[in-house]
Structures are given as structure tokens and as C-alpha cells.
C-alpha atoms as a PDB file:
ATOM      1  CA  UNK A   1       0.000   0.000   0.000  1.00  0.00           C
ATOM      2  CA  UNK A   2       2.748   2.306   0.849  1.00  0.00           C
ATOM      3  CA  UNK A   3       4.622   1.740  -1.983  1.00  0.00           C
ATOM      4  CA  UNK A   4       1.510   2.192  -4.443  1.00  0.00           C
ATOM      5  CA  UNK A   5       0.806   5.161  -2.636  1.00  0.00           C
ATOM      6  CA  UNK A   6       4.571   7.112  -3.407  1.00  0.00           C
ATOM      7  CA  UNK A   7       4.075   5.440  -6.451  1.00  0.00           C
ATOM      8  CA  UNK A   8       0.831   7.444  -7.509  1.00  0.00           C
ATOM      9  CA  UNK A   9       1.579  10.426  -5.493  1.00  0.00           C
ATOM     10  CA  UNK A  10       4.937  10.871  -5.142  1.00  0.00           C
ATOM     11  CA  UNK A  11       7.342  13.445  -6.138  1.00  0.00           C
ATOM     12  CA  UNK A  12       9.307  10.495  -8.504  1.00  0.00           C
ATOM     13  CA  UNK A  13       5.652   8.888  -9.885  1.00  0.00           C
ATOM     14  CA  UNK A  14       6.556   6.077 -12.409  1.00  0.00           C
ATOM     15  CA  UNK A  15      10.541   6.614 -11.302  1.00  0.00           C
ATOM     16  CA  UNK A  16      10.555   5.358  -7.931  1.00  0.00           C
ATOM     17  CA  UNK A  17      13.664   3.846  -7.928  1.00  0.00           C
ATOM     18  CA  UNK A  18      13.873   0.087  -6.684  1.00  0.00           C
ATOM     19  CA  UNK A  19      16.274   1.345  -3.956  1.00  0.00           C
ATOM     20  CA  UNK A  20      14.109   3.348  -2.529  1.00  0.00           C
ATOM     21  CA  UNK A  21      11.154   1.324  -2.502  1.00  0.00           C
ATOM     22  CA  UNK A  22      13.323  -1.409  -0.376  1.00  0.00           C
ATOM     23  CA  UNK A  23      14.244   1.496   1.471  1.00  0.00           C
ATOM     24  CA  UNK A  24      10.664   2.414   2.201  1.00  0.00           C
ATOM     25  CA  UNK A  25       9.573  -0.981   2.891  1.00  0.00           C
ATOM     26  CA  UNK A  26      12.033  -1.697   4.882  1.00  0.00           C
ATOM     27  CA  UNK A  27      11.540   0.952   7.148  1.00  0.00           C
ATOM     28  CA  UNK A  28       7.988   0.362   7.270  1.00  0.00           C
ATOM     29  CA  UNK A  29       8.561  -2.934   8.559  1.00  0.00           C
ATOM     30  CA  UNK A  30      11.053  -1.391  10.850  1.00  0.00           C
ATOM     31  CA  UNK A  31       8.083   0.574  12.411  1.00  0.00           C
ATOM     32  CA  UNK A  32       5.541  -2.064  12.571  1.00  0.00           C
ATOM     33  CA  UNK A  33       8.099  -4.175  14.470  1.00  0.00           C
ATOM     34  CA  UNK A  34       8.547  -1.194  17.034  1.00  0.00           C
ATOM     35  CA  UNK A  35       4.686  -0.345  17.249  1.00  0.00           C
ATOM     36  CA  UNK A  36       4.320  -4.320  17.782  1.00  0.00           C
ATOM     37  CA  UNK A  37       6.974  -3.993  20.655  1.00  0.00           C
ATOM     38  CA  UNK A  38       5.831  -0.352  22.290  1.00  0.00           C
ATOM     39  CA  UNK A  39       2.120  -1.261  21.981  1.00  0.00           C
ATOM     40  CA  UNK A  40       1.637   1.451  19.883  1.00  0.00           C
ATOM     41  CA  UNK A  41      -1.560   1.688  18.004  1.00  0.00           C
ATOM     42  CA  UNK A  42      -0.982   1.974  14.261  1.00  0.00           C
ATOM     43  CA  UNK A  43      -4.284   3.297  13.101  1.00  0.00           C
ATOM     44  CA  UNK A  44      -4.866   4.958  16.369  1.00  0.00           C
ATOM     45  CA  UNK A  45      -1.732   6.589  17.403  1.00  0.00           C
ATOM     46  CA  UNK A  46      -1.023   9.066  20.244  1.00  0.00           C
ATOM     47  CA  UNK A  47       0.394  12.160  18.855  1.00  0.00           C
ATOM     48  CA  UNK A  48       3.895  11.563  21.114  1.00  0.00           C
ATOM     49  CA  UNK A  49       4.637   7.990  19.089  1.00  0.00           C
ATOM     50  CA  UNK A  50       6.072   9.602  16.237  1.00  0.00           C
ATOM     51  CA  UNK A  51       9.093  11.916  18.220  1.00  0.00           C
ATOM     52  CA  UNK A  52       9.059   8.414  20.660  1.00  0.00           C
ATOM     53  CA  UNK A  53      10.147   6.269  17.693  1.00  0.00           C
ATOM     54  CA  UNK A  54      12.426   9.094  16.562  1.00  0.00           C
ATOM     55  CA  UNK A  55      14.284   8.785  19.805  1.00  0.00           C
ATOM     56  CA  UNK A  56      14.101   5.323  19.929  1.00  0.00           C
ATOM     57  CA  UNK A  57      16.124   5.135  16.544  1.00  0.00           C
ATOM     58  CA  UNK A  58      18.625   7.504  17.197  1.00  0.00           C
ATOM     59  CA  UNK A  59      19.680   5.478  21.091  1.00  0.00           C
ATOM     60  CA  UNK A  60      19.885   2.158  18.945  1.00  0.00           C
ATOM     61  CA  UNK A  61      23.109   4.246  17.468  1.00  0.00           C
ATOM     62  CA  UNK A  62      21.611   4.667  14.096  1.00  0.00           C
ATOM     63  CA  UNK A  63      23.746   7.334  11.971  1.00  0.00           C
ATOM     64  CA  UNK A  64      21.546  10.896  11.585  1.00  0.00           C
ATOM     65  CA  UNK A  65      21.123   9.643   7.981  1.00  0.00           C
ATOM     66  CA  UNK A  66      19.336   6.181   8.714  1.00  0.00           C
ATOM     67  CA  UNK A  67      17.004   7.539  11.159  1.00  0.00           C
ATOM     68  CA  UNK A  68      16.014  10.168   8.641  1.00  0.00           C
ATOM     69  CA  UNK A  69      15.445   7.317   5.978  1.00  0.00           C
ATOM     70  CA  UNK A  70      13.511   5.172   8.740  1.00  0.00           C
ATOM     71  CA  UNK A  71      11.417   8.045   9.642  1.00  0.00           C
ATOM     72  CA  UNK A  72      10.513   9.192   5.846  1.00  0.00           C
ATOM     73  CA  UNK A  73       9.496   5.382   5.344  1.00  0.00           C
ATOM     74  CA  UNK A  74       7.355   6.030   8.601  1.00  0.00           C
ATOM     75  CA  UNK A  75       5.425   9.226   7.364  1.00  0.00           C
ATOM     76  CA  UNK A  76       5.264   7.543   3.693  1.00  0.00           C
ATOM     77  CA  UNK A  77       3.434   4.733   5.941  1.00  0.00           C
ATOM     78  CA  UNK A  78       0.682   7.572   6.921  1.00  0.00           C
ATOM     79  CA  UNK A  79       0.294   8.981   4.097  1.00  0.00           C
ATOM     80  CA  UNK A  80      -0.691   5.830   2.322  1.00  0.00           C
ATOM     81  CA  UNK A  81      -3.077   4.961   5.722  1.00  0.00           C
ATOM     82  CA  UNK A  82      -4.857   8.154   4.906  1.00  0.00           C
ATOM     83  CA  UNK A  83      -5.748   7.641   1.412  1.00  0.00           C
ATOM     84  CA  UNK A  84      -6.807   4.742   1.906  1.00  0.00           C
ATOM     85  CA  UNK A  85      -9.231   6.123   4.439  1.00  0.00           C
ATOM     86  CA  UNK A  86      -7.768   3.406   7.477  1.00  0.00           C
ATOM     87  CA  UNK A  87      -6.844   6.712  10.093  1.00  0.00           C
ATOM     88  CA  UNK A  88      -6.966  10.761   9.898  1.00  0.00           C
ATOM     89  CA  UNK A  89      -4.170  10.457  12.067  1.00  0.00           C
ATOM     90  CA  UNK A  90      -0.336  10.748  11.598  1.00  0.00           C
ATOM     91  CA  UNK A  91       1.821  11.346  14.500  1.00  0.00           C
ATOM     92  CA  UNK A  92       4.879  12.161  13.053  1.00  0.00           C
ATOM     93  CA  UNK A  93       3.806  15.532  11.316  1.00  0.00           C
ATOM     94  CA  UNK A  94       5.616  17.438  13.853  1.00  0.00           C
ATOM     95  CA  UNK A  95       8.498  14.736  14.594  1.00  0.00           C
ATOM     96  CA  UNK A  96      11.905  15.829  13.600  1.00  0.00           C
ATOM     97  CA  UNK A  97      15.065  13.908  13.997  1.00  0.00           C
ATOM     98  CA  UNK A  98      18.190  15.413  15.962  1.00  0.00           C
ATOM     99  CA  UNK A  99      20.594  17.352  13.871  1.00  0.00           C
ATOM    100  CA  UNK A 100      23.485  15.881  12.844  1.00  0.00           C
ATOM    101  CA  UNK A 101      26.755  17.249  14.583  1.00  0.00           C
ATOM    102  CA  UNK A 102      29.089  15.864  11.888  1.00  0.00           C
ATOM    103  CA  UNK A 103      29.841  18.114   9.097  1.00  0.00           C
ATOM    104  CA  UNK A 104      29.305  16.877   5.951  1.00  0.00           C
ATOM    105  CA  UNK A 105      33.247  16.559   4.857  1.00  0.00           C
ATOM    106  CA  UNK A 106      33.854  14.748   7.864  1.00  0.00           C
ATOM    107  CA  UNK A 107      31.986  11.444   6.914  1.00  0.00           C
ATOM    108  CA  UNK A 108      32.829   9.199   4.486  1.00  0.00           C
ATOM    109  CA  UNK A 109      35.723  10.536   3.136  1.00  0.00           C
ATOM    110  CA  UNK A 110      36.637   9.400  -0.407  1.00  0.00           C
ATOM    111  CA  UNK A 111      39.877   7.316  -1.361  1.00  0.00           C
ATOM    112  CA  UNK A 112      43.005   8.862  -1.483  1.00  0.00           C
ATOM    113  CA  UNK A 113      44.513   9.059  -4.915  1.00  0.00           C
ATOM    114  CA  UNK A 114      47.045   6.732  -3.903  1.00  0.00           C
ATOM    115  CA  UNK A 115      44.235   3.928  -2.816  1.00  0.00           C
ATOM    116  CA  UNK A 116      42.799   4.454  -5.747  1.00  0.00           C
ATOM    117  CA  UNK A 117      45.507   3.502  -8.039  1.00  0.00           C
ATOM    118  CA  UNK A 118      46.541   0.803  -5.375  1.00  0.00           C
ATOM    119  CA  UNK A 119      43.281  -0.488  -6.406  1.00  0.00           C
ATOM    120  CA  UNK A 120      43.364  -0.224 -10.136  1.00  0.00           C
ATOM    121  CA  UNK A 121      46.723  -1.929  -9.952  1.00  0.00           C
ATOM    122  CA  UNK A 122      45.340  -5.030  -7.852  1.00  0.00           C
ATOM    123  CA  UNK A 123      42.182  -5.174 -10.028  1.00  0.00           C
ATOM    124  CA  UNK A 124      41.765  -7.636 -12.903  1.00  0.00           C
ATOM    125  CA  UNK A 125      39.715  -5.946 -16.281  1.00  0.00           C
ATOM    126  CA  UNK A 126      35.907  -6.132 -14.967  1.00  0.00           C
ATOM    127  CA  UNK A 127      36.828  -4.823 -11.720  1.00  0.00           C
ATOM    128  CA  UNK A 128      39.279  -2.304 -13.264  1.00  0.00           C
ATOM    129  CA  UNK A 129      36.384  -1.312 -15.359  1.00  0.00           C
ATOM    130  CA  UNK A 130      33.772  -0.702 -12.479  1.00  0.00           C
ATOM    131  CA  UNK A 131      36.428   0.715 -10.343  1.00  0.00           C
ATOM    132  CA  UNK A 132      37.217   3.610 -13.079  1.00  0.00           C
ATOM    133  CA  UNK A 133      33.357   3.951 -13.861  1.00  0.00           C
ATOM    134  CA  UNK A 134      32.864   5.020 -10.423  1.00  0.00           C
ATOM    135  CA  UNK A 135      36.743   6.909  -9.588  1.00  0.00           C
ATOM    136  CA  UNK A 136      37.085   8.595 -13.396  1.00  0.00           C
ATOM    137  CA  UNK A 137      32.957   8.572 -14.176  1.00  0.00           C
ATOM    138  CA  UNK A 138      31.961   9.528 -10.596  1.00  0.00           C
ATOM    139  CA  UNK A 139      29.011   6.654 -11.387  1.00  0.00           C
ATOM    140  CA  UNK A 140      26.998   5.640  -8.548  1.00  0.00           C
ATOM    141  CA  UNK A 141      27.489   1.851  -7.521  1.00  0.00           C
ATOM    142  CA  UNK A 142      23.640   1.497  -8.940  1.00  0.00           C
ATOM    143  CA  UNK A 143      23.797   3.329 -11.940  1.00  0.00           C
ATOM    144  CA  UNK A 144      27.596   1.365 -13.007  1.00  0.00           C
ATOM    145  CA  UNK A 145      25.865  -2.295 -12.673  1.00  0.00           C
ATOM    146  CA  UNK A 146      22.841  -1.046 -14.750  1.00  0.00           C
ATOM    147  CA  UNK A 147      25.105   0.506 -17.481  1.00  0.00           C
ATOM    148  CA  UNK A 148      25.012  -1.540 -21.154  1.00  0.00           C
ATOM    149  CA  UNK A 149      27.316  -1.533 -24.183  1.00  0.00           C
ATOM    150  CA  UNK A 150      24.753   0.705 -25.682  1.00  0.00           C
ATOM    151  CA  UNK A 151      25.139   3.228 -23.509  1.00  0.00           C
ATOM    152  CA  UNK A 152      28.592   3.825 -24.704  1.00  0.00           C
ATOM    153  CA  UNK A 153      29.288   5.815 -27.273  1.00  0.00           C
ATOM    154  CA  UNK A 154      32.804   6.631 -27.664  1.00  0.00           C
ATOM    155  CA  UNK A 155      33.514  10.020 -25.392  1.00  0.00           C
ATOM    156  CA  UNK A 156      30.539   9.662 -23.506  1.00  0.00           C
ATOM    157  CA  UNK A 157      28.353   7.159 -21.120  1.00  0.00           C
ATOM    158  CA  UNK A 158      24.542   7.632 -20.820  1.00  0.00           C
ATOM    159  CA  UNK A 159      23.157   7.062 -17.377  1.00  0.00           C
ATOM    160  CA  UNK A 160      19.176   5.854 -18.405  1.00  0.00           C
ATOM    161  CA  UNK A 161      18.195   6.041 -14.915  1.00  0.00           C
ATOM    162  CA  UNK A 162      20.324   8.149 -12.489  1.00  0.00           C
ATOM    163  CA  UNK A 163      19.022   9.857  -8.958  1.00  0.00           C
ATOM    164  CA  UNK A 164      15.544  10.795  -9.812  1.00  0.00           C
ATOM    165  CA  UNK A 165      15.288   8.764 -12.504  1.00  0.00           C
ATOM    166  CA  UNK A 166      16.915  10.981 -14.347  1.00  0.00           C
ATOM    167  CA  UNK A 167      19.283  10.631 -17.927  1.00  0.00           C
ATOM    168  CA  UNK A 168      22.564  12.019 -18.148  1.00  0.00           C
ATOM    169  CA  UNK A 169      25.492  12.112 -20.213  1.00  0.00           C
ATOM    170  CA  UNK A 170      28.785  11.479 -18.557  1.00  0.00           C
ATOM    171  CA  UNK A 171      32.769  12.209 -20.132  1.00  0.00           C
ATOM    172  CA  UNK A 172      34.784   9.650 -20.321  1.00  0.00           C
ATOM    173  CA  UNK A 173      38.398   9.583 -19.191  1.00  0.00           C
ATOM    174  CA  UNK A 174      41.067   8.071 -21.326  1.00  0.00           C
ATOM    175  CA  UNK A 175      42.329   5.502 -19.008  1.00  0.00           C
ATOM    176  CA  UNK A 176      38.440   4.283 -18.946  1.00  0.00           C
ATOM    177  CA  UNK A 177      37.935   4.192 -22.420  1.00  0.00           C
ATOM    178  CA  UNK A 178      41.274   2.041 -22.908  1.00  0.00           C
ATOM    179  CA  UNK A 179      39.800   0.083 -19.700  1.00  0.00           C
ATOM    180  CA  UNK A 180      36.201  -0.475 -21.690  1.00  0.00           C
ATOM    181  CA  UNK A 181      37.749  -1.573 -25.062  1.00  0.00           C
ATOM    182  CA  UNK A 182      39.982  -4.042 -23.223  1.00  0.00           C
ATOM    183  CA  UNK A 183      37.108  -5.406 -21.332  1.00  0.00           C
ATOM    184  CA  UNK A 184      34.598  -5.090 -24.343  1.00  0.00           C
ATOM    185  CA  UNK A 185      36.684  -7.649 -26.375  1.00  0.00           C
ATOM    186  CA  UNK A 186      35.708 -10.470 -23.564  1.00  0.00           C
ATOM    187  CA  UNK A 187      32.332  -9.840 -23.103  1.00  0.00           C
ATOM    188  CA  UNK A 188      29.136  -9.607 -25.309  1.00  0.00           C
ATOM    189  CA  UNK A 189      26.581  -7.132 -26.056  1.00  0.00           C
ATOM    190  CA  UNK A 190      24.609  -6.722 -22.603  1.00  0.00           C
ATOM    191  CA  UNK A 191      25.237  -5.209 -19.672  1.00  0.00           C
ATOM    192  CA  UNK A 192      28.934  -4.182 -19.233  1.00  0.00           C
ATOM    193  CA  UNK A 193      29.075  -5.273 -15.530  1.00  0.00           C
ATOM    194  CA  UNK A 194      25.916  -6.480 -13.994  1.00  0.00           C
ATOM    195  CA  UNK A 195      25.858  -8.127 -11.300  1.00  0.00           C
ATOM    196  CA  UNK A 196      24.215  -6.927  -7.918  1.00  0.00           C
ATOM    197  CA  UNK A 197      25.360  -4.248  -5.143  1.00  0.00           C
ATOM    198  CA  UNK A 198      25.835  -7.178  -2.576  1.00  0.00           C
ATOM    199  CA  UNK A 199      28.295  -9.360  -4.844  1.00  0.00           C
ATOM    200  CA  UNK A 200      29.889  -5.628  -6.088  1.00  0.00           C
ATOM    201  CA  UNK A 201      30.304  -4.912  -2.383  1.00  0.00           C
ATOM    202  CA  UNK A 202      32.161  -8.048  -1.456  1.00  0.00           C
ATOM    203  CA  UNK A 203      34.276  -8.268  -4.153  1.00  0.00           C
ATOM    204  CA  UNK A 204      35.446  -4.424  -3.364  1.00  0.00           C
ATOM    205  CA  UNK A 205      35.864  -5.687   0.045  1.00  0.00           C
ATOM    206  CA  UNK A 206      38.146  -8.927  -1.579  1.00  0.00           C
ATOM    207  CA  UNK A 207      40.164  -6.457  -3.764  1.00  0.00           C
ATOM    208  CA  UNK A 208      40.796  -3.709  -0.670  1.00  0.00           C
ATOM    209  CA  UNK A 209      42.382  -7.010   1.084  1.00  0.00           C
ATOM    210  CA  UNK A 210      44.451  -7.718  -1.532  1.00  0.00           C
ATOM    211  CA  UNK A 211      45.491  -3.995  -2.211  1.00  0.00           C
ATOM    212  CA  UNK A 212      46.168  -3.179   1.382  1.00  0.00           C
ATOM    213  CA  UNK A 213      43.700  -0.484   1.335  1.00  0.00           C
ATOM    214  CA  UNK A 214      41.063   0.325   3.592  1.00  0.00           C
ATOM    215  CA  UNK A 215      37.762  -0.379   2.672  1.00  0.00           C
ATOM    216  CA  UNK A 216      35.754   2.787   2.411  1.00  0.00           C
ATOM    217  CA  UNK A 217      32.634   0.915  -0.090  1.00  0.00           C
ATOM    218  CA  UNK A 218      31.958   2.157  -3.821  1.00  0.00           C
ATOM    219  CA  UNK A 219      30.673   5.386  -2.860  1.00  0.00           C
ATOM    220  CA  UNK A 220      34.061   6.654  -1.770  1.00  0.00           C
ATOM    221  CA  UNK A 221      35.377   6.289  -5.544  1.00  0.00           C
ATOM    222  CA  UNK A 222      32.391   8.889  -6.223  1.00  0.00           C
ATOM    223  CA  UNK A 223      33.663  10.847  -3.669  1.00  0.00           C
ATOM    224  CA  UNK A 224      37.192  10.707  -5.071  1.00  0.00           C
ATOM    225  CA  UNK A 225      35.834  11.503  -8.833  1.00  0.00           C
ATOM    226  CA  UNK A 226      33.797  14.892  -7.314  1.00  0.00           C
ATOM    227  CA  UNK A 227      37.107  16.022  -5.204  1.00  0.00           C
ATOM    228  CA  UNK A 228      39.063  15.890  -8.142  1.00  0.00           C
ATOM    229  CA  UNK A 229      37.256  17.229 -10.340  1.00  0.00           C
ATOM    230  CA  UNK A 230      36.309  20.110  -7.863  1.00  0.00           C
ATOM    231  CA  UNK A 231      39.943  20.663  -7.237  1.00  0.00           C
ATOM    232  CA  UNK A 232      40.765  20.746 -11.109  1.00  0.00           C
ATOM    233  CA  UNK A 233      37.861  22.144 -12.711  1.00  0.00           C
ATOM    234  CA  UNK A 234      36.082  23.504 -10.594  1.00  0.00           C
ATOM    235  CA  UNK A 235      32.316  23.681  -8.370  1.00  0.00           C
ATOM    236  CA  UNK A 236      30.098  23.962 -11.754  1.00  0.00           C
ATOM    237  CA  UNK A 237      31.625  21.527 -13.524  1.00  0.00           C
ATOM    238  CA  UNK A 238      32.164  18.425 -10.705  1.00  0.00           C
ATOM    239  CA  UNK A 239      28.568  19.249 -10.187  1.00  0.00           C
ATOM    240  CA  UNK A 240      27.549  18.620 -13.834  1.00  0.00           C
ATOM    241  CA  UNK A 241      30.088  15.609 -13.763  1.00  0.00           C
ATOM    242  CA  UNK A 242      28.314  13.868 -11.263  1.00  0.00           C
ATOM    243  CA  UNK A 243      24.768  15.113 -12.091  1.00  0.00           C
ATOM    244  CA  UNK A 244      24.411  16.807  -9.207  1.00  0.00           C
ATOM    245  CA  UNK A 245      21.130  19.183  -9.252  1.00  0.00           C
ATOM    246  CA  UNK A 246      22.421  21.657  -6.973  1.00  0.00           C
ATOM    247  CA  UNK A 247      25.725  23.060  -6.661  1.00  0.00           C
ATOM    248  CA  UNK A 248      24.987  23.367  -3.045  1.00  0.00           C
ATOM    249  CA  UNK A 249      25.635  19.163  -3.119  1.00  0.00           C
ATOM    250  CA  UNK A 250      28.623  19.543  -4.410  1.00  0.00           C
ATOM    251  CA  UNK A 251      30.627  22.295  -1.831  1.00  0.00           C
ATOM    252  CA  UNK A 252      31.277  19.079   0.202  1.00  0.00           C
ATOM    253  CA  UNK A 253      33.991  17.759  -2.595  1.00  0.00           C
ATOM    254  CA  UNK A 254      35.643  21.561  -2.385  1.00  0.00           C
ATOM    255  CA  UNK A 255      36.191  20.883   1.288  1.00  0.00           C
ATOM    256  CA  UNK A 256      38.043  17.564   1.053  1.00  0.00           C
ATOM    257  CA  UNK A 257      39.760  19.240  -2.282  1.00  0.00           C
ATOM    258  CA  UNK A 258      41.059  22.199  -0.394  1.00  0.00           C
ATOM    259  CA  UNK A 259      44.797  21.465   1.440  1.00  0.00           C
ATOM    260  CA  UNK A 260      45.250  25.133   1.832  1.00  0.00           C
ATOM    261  CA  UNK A 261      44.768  25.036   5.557  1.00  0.00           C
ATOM    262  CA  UNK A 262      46.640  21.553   5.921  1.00  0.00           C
ATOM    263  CA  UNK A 263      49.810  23.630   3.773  1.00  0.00           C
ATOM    264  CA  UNK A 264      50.048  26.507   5.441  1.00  0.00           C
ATOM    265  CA  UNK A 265      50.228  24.476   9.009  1.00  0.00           C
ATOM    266  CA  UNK A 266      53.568  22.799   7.779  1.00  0.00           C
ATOM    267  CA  UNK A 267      55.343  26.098   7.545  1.00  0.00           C
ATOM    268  CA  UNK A 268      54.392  27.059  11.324  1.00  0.00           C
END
């Protein structure tokens, strides 16, 4: 129900992505589990059980960012309750979760140029391929597994379905062009990587091992595409790199990019 509610009626429609309809229904489930436990009413809630579960998330030592996600599956979970006419009620209207006191460019910092290439150098051609797709293309982990041979063409990649469900066109380095033409001559027409995010996870995990780097997960190679490119070219253009729709998103990578501080403490 929730899930063909935000389907009709929500700000995606027809692009809900699959990730965030796990998300959703996990976190619905989440909150059924709790209301099971705390005897809370679902269809007749009191109007403290929304900021209760709130605070119940964040002492299980859930990061700022899951307890958002768990609470936006909660309100999706009301929303869809009130169209269907089950309650008038939603008790988490007024809930907020607790500000998060870590900065932005203090969590999950991206690999360090030198992990990266310790990577590249301990990867064999598929991984070398998805490792470049996110480092050099600044891919998401999602949007690199979905990616086909026909969405290369030459100097460019076409993300079909990005953030949003959106299309864009991303640039293509050199060293992952030469990377996609070696891997293109063992592999047929089809997806270029496939696979899913679990096995993609493990086998980063695998290669970091191997590489003696520490594991960081894909989204740090995105992270290390932005800085760079924020660093070289510049706020506008990292953001169009990565397709980011605000420039806003994108200050983050100009914080990690910027040594200035770091420099001038040497000389002291």
C-alpha cells in the first residue's frame, strides 16, 4: 500500500527507484516491528509515538542519515493509511530527527589518490572497469551495474536512470575508455558489468584485502571523482560531472579538495 501510494503520489511517480522502494519498505517494517513492541496503536496513534520512535532510533546508534530514511518510510506509511481512508491520524507531522553534529566533509571521506591507483593496480579488467566507472565517471554503484554496451558511445556514457530517474550524459576519461575496449573484447553485447550491489560490495571488500587499502565501499570512488574534479575544474563543472542538481551538493567535494589550511600548518 505504501509503496503504491509514493508510487501514484509521489514526487518520482513512475521513477521510484527500486532502492528506494526497499528502502521504504524496509523501514515500514522497521516501524511495525517497534509499534508491535511499544504497543503502539498503528491506526490509532497518540500524537507523542512519532518523536518516541524518533528517539528510539537515534539510542539504537543509528547514523543521523538512517534515522532520517527510517522516519521518511514512517510518514510515507501515513500517508498511504490516509488515502486509503484506514486513520486521519499521523503522529509524526511534527516529529523531527536530531541534527546531525558531523559536518558533511567529515563522513565518508573518499579514497586517497594513492588507494585508488593501489586499487586499479590489484584489479583484474571487470573490476578495473567498475572501479574507473565510479573513480574517473563519478558513477553511482547502482547506476555502473545497470550501465550496457549501448550506452557507450565513444567520449561519452549515458546514465538511463540516475538519482531521480533521471538521464545524463557522462565524459569519459582516457584511461576508462582504454579500460572499456579491453574489457569489451571479452564480453558480449549486454550489460557491461551487472551483477548486484551485494556481490559488487564483497568483491570491493576482496580487492581492498588484496590492495592493502582500507575499505571505504563504492561510494568513496564517487567521492574521489567529485574532489578531483572540484579541485581541477572547478564547483560547476564536478557538479555537472556527477549530475548533481544543486551546486549546493557539491561544496562538500571543495572541502576535502582544499589542502590550503593543511599547507600553510607545515610552515608554522
Amino acid at each position: 500500500m505504501t509503496e503504491a501510494h509514493t508510487y501514484l503520489y509521489g514526487a518520482a511517480g513512475g521513477a521510484l527507484s527500486p532502492r528506494t522502494a526497499r528502502a521504504y519498505r524496509e523501514g515500514v517494517g522497521k516501524f511495525l516491528q517497534h509499534a508491535e513492541h511499544a504497543g503502539v496503536s498503528v491506526i490509532r496513534p497518540d500524537r507523542d509515538d512519532g518523536p518516541l520512535y524518533a528517539r528510539t532510533l537515534e539510542t539504537q546508534g543509528l547514523t543521523p542519515s538512517s534515522v532520517r530514511v527510517n522516519l521518511a518510510a514512517a510518514r510515507a506509511l501515513y500517508r498511504a493509511l490516509r488515502w486509503a481512508g484506514v486513520t486521519a491520524l499521523d503522529p509524526f507531522s511534527d516529529t523531527k530527527a536530531a541534527k546531525d553534529r558531523t559536518a558533511a566533509w567529515d563522513k565518508r571521506q573518499p579514497y586517497s589518490h594513492a588507494e585508488v591507483q593501489a586499487l586499479l593496480t590489484a584489479a583484474g579488467p571487470r573490476d578495473r572497469v567498475l572501479l574507473l566507472l565510479c573513480a574517473h565517471g563519478g558513477l553511482r554503484i547502482s547506476e555502473a551495474l545497470a550501465l550496457t554496451w549501448a550506452d557507450c558511445e565513444g567520449d561519452l556514457l549515458i546514465v538511463q536512470h540516475g538519482k531521480g530517474g533521471k538521464l545524463r550524459r557522462v565524459a569519459v576519461s582516457g584511461s576508462l575508455r582504454a579500460a572499456l575496449a579491453a574489457w569489451r573484447e571479452e564480453t558480449v553485447d549486454g550489460a557491461v558489468i551487472g551483477s548486484t550491489q551485494t556481490a559488487a560490495r564483497e568483491r570491493l571488500r576482496r580487492l581492498c584485502v588484496r590492495a592493502s587499502v582500507t575499505y571505504k565501499g563504492w561510494h568513496a570512488l564517487r567521492h574521489y571523482a567529485g574532489t578531483r574534479a572540484a579541485a581541477q575544474l572547478g564547483l560547476e563543472t564536478a557538479a555537472q560531472h556527477l549530475g548533481h542538481a544543486s551546486i549546493e551538493t557539491t561544496r562538500v567535494y571543495a572541502k576535502w579538495a582544499d589542502t590550503s589550511l593543511k599547507d600553510a600548518l607545515k610552515g608554522w
